[in-house]
PDB file of N, CA and C in Angstrom:
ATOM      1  N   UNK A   1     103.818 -18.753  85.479  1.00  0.00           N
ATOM      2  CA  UNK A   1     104.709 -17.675  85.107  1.00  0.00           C
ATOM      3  C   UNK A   1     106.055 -17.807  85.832  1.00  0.00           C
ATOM      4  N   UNK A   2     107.156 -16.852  85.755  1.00  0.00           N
ATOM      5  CA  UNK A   2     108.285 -16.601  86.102  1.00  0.00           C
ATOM      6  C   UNK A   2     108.510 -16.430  87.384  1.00  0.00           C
ATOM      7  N   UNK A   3     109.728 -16.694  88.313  1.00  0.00           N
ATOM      8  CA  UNK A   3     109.978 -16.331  89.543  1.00  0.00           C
ATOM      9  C   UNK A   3     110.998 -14.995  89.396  1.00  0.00           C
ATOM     10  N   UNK A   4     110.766 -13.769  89.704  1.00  0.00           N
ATOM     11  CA  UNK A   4     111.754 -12.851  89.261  1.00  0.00           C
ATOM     12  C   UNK A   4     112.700 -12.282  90.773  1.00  0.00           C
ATOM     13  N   UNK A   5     113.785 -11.902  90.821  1.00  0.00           N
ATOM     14  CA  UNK A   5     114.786 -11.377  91.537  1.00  0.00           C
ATOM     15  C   UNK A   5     114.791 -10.074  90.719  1.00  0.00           C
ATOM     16  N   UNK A   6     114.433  -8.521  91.656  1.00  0.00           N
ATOM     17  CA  UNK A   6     114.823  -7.673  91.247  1.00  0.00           C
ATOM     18  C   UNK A   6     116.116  -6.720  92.211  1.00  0.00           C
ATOM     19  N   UNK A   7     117.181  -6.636  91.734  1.00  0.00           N
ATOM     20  CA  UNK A   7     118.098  -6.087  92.777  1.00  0.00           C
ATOM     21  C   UNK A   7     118.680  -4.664  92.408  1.00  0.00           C
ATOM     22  N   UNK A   8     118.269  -3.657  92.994  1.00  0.00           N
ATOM     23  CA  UNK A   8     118.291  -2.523  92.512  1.00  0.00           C
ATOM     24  C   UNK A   8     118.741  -1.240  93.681  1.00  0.00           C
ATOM     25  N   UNK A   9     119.304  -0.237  93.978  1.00  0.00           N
ATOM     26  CA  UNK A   9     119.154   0.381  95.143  1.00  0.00           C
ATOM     27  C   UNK A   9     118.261   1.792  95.129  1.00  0.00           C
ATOM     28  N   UNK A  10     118.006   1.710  93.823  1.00  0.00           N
ATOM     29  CA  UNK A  10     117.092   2.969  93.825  1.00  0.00           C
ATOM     30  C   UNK A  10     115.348   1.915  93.740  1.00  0.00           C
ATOM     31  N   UNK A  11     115.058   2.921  94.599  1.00  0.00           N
ATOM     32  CA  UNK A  11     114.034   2.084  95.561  1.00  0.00           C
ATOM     33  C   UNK A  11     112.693   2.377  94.601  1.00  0.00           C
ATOM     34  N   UNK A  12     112.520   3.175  93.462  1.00  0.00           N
ATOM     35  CA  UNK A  12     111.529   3.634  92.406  1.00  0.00           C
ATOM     36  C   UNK A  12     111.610   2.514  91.566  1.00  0.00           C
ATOM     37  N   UNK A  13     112.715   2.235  91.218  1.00  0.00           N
ATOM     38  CA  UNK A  13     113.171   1.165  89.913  1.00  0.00           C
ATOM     39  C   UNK A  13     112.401   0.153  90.442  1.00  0.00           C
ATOM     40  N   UNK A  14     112.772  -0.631  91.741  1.00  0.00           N
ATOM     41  CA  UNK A  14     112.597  -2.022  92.705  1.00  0.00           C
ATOM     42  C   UNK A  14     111.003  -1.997  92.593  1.00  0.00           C
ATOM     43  N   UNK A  15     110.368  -0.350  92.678  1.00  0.00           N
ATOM     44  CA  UNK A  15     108.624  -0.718  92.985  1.00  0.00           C
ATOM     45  C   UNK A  15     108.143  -0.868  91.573  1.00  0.00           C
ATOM     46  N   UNK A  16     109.138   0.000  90.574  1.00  0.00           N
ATOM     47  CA  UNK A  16     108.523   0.234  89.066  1.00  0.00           C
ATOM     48  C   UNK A  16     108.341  -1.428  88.516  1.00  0.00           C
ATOM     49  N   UNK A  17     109.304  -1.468  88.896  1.00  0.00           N
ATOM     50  CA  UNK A  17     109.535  -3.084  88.145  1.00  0.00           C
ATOM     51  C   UNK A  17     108.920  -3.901  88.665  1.00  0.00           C
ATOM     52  N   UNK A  18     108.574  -4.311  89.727  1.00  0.00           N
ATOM     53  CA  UNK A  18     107.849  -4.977  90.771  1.00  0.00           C
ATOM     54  C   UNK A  18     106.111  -5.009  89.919  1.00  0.00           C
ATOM     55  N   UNK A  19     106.024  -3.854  90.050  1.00  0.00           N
ATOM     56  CA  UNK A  19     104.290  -3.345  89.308  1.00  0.00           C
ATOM     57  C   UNK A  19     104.449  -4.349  87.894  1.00  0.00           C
ATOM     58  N   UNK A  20     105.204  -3.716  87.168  1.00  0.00           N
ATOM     59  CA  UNK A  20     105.147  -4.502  85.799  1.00  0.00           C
ATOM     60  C   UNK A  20     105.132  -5.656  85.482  1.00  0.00           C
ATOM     61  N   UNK A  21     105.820  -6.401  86.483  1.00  0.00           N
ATOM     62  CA  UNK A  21     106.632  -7.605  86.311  1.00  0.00           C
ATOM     63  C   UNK A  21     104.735  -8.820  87.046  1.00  0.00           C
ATOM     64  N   UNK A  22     104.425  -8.025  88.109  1.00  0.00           N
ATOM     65  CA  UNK A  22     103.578  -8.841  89.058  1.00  0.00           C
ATOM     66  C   UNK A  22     102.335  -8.265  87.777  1.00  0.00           C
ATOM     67  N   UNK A  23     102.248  -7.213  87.113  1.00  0.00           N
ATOM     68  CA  UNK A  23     101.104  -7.445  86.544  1.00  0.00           C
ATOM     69  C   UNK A  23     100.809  -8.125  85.446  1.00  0.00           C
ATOM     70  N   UNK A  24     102.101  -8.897  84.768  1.00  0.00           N
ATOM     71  CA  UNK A  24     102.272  -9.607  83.726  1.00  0.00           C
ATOM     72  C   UNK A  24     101.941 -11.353  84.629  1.00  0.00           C
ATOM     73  N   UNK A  25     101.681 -11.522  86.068  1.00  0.00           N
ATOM     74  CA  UNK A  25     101.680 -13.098  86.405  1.00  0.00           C
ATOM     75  C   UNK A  25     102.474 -13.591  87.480  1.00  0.00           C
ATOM     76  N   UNK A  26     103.739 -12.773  87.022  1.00  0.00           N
ATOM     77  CA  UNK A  26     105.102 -13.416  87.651  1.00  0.00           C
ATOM     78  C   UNK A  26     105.293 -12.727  88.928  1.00  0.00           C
ATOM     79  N   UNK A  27     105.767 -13.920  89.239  1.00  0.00           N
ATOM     80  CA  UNK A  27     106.329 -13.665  91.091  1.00  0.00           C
ATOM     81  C   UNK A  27     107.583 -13.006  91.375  1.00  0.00           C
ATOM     82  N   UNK A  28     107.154 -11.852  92.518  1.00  0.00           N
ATOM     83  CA  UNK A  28     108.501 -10.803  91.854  1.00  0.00           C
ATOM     84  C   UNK A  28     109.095 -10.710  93.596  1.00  0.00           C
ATOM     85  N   UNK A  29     110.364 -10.859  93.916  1.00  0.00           N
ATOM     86  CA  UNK A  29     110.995 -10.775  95.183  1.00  0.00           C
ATOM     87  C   UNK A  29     111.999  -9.227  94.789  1.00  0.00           C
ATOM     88  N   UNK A  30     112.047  -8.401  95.663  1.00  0.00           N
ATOM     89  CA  UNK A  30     113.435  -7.258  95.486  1.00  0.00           C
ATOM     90  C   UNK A  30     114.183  -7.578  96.707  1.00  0.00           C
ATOM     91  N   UNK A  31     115.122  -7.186  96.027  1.00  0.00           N
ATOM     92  CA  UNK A  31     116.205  -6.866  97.051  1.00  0.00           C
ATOM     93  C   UNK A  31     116.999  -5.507  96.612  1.00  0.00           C
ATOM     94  N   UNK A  32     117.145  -4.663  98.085  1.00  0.00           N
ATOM     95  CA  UNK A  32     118.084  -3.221  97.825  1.00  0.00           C
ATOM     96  C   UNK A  32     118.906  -3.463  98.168  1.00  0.00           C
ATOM     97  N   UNK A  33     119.572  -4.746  99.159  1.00  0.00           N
ATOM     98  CA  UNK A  33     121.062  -4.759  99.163  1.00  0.00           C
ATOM     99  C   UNK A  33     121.836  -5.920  98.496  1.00  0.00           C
ATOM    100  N   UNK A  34     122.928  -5.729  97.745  1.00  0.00           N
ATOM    101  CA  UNK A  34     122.953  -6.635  96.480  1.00  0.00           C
ATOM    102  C   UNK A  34     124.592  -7.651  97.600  1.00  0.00           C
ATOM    103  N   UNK A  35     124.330  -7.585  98.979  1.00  0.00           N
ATOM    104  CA  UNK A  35     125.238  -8.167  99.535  1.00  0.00           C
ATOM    105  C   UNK A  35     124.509  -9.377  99.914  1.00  0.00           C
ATOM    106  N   UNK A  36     123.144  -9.337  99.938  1.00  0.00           N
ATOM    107  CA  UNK A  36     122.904 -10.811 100.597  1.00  0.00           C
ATOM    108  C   UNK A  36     122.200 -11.593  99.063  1.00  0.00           C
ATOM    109  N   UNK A  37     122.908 -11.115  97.888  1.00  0.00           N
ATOM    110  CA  UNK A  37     121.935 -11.475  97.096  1.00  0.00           C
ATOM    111  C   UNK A  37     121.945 -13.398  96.753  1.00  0.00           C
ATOM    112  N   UNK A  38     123.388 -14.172  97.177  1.00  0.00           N
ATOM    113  CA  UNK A  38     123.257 -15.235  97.276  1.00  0.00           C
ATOM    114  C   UNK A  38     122.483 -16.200  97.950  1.00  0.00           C
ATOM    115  N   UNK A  39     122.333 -15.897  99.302  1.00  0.00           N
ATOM    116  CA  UNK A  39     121.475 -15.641 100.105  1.00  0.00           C
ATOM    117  C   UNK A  39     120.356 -16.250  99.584  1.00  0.00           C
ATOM    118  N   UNK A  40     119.457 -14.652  98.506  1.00  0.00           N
ATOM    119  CA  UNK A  40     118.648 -14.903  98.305  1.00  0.00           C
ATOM    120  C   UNK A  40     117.938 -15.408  97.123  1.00  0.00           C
ATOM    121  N   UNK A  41     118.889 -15.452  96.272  1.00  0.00           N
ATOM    122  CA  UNK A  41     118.670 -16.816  95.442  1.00  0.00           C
ATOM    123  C   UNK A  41     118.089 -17.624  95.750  1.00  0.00           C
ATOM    124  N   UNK A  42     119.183 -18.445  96.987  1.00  0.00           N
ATOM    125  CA  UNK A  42     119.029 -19.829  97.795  1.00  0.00           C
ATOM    126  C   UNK A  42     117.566 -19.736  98.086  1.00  0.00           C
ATOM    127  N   UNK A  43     116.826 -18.852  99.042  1.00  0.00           N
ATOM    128  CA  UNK A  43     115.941 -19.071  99.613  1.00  0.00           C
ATOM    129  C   UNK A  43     114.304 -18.881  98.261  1.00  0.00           C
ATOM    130  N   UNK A  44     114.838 -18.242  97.109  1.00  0.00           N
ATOM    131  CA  UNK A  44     113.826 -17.552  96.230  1.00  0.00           C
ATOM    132  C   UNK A  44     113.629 -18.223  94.770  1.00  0.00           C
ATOM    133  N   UNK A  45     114.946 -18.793  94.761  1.00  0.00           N
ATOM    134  CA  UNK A  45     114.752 -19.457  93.494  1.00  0.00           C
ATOM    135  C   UNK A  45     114.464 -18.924  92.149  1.00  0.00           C
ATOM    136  N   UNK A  46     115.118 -17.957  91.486  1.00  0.00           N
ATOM    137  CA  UNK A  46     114.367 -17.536  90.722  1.00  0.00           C
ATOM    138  C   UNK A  46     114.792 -17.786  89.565  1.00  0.00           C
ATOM    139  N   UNK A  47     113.981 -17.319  88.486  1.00  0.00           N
ATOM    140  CA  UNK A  47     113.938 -18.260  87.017  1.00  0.00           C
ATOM    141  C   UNK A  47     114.713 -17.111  86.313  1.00  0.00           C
ATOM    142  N   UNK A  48     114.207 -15.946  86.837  1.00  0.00           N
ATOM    143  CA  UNK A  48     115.297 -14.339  86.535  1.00  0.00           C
ATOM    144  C   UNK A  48     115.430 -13.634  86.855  1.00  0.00           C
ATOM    145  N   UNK A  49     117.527 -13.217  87.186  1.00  0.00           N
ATOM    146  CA  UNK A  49     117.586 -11.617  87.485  1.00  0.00           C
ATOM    147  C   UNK A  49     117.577 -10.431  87.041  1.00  0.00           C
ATOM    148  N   UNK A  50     116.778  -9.643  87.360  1.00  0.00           N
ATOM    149  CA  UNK A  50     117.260  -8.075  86.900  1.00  0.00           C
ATOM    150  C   UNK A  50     117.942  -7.584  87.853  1.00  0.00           C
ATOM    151  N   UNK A  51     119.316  -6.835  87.442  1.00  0.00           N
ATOM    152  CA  UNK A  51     120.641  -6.785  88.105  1.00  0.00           C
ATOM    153  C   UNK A  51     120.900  -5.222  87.760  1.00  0.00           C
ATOM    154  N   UNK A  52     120.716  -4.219  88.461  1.00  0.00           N
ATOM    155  CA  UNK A  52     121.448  -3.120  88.372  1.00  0.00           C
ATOM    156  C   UNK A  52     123.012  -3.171  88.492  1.00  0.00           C
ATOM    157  N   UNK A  53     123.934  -2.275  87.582  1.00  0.00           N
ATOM    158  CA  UNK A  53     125.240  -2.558  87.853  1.00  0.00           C
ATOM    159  C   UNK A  53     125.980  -1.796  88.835  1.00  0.00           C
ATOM    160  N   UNK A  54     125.549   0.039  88.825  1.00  0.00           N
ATOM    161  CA  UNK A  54     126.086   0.431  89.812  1.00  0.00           C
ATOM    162  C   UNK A  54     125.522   0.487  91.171  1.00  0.00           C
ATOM    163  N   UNK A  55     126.621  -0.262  92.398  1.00  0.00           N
ATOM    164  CA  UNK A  55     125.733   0.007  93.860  1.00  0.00           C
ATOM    165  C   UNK A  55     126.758   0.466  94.408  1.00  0.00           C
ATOM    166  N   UNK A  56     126.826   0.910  95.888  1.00  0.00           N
ATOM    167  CA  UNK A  56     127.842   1.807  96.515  1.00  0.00           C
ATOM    168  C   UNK A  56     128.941   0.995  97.156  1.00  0.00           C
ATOM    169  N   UNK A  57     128.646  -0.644  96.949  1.00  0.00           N
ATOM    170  CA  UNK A  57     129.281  -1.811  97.615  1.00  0.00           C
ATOM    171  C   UNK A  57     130.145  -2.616  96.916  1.00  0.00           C
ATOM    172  N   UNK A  58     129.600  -2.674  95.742  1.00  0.00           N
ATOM    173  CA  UNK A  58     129.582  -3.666  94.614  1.00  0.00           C
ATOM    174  C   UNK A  58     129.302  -2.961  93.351  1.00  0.00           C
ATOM    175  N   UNK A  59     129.813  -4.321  92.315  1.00  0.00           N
ATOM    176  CA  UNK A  59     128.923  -3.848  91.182  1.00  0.00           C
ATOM    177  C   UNK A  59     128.522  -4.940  90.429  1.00  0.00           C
ATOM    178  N   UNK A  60     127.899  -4.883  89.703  1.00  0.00           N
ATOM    179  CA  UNK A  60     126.509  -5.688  89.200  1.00  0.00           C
ATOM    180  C   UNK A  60     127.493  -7.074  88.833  1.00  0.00           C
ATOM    181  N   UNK A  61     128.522  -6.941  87.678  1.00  0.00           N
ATOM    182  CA  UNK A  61     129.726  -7.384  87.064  1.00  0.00           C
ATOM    183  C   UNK A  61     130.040  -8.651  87.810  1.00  0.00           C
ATOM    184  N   UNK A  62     130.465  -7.305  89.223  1.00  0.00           N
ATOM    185  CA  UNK A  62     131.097  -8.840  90.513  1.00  0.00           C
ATOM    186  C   UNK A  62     129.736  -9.551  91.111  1.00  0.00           C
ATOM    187  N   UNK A  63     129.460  -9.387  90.946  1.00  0.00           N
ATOM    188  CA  UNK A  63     127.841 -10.234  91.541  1.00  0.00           C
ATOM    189  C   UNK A  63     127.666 -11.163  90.596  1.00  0.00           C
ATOM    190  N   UNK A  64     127.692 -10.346  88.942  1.00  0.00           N
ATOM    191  CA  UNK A  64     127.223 -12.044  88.507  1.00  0.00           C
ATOM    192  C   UNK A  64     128.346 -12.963  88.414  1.00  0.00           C
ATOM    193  N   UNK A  65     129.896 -12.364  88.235  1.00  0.00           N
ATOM    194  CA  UNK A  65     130.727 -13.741  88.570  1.00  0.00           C
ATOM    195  C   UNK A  65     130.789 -14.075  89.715  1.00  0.00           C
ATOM    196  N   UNK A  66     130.340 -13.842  90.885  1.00  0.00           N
ATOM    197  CA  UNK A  66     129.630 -14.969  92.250  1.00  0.00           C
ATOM    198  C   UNK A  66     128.788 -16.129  91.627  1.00  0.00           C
ATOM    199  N   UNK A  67     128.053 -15.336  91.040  1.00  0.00           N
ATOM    200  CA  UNK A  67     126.618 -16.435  90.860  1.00  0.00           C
ATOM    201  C   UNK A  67     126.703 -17.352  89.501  1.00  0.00           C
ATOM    202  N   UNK A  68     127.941 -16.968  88.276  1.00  0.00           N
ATOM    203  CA  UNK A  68     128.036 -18.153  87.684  1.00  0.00           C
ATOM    204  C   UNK A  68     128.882 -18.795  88.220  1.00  0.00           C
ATOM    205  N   UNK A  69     129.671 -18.686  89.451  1.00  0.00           N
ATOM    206  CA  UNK A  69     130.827 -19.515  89.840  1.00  0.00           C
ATOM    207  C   UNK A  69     129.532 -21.027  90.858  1.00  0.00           C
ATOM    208  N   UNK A  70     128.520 -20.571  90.893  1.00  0.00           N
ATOM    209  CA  UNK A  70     127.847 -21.839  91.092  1.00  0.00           C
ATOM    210  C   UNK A  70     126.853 -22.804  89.930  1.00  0.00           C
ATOM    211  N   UNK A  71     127.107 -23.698  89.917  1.00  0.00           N
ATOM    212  CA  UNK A  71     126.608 -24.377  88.536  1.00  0.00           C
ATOM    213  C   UNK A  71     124.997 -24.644  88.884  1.00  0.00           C
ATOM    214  N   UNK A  72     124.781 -24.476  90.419  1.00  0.00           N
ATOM    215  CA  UNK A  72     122.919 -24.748  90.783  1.00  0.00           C
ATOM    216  C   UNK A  72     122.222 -23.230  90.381  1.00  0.00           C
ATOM    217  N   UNK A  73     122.578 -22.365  89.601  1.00  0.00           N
ATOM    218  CA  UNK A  73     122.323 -21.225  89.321  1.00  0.00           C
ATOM    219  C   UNK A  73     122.477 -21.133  87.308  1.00  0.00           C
ATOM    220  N   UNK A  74     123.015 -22.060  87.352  1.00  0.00           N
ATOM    221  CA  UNK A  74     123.341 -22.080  85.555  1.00  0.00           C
ATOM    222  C   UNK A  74     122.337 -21.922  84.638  1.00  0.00           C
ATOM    223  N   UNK A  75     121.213 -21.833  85.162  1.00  0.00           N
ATOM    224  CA  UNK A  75     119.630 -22.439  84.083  1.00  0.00           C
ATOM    225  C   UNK A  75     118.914 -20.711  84.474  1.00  0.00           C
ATOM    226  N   UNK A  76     119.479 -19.790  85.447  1.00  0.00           N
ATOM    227  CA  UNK A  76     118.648 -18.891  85.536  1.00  0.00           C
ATOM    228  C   UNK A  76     119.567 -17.657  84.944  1.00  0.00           C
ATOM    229  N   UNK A  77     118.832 -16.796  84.068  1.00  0.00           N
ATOM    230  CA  UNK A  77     118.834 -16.071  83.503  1.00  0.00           C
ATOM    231  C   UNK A  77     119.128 -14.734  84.177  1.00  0.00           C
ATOM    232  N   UNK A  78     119.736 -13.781  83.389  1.00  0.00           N
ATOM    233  CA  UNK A  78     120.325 -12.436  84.619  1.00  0.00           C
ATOM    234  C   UNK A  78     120.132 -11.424  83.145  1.00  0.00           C
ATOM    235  N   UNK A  79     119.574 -10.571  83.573  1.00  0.00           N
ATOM    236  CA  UNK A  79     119.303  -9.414  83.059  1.00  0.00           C
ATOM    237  C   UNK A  79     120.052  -7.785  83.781  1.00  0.00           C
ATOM    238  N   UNK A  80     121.039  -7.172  83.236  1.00  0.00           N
ATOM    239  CA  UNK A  80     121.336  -6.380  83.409  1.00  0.00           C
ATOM    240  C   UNK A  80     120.216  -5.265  83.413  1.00  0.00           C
ATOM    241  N   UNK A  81     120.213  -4.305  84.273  1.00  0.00           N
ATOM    242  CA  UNK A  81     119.115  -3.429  84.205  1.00  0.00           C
ATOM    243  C   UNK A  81     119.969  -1.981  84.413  1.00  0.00           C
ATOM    244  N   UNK A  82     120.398  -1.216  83.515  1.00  0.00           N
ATOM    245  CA  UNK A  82     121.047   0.131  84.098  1.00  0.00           C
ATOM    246  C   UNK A  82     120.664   1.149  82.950  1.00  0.00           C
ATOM    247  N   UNK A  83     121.233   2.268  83.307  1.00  0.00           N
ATOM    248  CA  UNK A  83     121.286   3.427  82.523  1.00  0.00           C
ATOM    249  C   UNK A  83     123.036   3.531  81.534  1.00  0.00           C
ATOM    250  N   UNK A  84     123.990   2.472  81.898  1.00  0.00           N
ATOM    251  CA  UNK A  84     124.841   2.564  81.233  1.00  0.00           C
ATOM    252  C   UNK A  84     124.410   1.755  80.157  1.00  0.00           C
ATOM    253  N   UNK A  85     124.872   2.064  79.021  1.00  0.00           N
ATOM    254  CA  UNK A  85     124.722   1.315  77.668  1.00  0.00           C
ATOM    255  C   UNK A  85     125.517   2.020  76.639  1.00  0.00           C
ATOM    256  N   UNK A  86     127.112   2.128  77.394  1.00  0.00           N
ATOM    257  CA  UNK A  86     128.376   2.735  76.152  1.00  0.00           C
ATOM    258  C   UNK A  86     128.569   0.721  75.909  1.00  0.00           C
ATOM    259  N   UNK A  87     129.312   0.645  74.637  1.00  0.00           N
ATOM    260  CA  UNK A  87     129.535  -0.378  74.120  1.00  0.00           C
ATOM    261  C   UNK A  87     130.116  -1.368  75.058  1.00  0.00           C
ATOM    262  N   UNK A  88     131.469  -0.503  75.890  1.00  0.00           N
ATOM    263  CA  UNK A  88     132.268  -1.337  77.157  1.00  0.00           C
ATOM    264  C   UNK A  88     131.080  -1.982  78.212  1.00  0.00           C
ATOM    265  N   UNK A  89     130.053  -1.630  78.327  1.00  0.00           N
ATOM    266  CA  UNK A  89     129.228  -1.780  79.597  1.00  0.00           C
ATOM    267  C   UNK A  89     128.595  -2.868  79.113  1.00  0.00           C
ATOM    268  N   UNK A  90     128.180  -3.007  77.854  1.00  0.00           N
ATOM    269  CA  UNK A  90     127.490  -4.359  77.018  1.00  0.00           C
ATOM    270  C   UNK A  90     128.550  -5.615  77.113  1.00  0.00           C
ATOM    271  N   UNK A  91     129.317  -5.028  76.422  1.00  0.00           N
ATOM    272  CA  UNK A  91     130.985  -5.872  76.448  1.00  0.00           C
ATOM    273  C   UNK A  91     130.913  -7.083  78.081  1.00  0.00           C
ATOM    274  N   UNK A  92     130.836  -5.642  78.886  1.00  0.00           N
ATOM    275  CA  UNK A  92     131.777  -6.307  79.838  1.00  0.00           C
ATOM    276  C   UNK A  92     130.874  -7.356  80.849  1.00  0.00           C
ATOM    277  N   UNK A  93     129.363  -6.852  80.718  1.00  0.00           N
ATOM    278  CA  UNK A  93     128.362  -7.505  80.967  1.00  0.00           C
ATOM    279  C   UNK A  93     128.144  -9.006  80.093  1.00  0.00           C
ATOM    280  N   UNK A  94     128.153  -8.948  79.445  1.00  0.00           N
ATOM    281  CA  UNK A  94     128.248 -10.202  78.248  1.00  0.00           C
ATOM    282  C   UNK A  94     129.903 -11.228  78.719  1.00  0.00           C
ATOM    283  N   UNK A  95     130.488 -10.710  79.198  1.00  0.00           N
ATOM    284  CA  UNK A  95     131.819 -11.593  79.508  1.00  0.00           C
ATOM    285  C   UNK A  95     131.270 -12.271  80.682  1.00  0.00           C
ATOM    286  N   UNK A  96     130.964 -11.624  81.903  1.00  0.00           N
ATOM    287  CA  UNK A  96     131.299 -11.991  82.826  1.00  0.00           C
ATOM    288  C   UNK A  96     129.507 -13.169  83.450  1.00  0.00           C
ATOM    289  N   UNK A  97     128.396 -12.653  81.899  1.00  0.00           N
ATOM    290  CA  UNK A  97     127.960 -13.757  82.023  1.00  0.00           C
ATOM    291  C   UNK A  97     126.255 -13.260  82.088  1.00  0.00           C
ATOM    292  N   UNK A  98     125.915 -11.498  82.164  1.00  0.00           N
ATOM    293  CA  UNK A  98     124.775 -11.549  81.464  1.00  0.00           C
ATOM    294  C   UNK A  98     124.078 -11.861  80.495  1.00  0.00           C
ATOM    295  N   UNK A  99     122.715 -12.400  80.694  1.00  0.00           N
ATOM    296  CA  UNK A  99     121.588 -13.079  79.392  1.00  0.00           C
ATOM    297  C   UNK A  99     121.230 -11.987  78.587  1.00  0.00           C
ATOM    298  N   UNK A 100     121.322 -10.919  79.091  1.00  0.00           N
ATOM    299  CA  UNK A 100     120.161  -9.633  78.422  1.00  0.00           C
ATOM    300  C   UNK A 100     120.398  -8.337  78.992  1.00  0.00           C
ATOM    301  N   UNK A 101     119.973  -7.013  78.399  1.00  0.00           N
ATOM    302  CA  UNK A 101     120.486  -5.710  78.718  1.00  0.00           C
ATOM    303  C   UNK A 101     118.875  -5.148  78.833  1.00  0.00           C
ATOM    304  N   UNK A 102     118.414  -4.399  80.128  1.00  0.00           N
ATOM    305  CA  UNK A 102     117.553  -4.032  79.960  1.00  0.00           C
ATOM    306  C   UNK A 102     117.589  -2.036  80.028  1.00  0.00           C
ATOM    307  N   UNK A 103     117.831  -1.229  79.384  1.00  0.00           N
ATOM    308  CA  UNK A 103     118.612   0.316  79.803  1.00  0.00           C
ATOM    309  C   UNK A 103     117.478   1.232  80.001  1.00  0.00           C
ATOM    310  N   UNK A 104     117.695   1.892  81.094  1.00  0.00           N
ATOM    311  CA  UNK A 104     117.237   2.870  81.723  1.00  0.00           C
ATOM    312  C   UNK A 104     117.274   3.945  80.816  1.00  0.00           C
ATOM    313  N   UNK A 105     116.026   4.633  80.676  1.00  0.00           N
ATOM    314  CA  UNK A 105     114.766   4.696  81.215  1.00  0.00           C
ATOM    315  C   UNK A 105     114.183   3.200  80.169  1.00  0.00           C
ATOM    316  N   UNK A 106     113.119   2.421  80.876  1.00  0.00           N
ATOM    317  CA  UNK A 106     112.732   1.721  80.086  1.00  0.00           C
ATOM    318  C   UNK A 106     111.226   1.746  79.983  1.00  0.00           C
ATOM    319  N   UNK A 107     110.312   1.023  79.028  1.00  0.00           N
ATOM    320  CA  UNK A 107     109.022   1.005  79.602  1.00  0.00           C
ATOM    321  C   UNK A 107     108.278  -0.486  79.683  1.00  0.00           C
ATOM    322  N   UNK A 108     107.085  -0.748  80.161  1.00  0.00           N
ATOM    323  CA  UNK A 108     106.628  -1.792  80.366  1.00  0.00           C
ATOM    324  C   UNK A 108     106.706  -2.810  79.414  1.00  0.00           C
ATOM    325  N   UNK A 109     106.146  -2.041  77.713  1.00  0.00           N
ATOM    326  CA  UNK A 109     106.658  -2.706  76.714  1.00  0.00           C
ATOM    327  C   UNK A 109     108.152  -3.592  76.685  1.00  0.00           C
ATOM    328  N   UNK A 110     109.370  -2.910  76.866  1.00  0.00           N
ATOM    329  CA  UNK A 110     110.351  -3.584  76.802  1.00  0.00           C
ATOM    330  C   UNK A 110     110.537  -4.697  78.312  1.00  0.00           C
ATOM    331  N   UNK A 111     110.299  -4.371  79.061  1.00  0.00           N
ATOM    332  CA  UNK A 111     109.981  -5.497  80.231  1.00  0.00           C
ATOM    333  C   UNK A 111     109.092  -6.459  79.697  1.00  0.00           C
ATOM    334  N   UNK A 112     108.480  -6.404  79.296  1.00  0.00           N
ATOM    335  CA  UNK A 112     107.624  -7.976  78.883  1.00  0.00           C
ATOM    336  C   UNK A 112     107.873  -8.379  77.733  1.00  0.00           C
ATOM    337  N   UNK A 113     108.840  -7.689  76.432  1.00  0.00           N
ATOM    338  CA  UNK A 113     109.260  -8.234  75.616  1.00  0.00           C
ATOM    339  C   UNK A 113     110.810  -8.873  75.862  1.00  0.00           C
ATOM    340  N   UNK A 114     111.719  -8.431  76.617  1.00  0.00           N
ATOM    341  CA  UNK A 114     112.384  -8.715  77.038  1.00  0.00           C
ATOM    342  C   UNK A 114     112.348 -10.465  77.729  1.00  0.00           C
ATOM    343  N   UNK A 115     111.630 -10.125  79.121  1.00  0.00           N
ATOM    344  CA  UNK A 115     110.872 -11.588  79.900  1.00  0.00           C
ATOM    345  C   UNK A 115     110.537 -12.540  78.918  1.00  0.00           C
ATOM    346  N   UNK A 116     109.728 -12.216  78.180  1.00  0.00           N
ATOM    347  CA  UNK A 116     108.985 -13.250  77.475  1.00  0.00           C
ATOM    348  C   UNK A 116     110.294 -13.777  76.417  1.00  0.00           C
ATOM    349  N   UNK A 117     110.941 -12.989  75.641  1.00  0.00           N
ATOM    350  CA  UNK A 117     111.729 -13.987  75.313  1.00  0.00           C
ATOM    351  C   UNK A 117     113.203 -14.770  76.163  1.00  0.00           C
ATOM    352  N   UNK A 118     113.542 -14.097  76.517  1.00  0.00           N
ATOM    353  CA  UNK A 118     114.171 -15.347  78.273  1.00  0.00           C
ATOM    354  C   UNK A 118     113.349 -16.228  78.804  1.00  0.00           C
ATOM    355  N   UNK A 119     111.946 -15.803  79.137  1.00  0.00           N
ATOM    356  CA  UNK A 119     111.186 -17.343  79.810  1.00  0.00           C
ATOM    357  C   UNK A 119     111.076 -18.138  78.482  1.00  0.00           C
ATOM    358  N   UNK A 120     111.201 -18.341  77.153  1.00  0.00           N
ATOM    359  CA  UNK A 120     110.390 -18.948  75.962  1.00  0.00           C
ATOM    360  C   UNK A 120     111.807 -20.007  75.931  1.00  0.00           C
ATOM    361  N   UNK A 121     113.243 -19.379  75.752  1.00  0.00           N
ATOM    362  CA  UNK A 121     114.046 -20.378  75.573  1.00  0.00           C
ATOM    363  C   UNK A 121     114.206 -21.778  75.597  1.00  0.00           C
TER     364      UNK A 121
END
């Protein structure tokens, strides 16, 4: 199965997803602070992110143009995970280099239909 990165600061989302994700197989790492998230790439490797956009530091946006500005990161997949979903938030996510939109509230169903078609590619 999948290596997953979940980076989130609401700490319900990080366990919700965690449950779903580990009971489908896949190996699930969180992170609540989205400052060391290069970091933990490096050390975690993962095959996919789920990326909340708003944090109190950052936002999801500038994180993933960090992480396509490295080409050893090009093959892994980033999943937006939020409660925004006005058209601009799709838009602007899709520019700067998200695979997929996952919107809050979600349920297990769409987490493993989601995954499964990103890991199948």
């Amino acid at each position: 199965m999948s290596k997953v990165l979940v980076i989130d600061d609401e700490y319900h989302i990080l366990i919700l997803l965690r449950s779903i994700l580990e009971s489908g197989g896949h190996e699930v790492s969180l992170l609540y602070n989205p400052e060391l998230v290069l970091e933990h790439i490096d050390s975690f490797q993962p095959d996919v992110l789920f990326l909340d956009i708003v944090f109190p530091s950052a936002t999801g946006y500038a994180i993933i143009e960090k992480i396509r500005l490295k080409t050893e990161y090009d093959e892994m997949k980033i999943v937006l995970c939020s409660a925004l979903s006005r058209d601009v938030d799709i838009e602007t996510g899709k520019k700067v280099g998200a695979d997929a939109f996952l919107f809050k509230p979600f349920t297990e169903e769409n987490v493993n239909i989601l995954l499964d078609h990103l890991t199948s590619k």
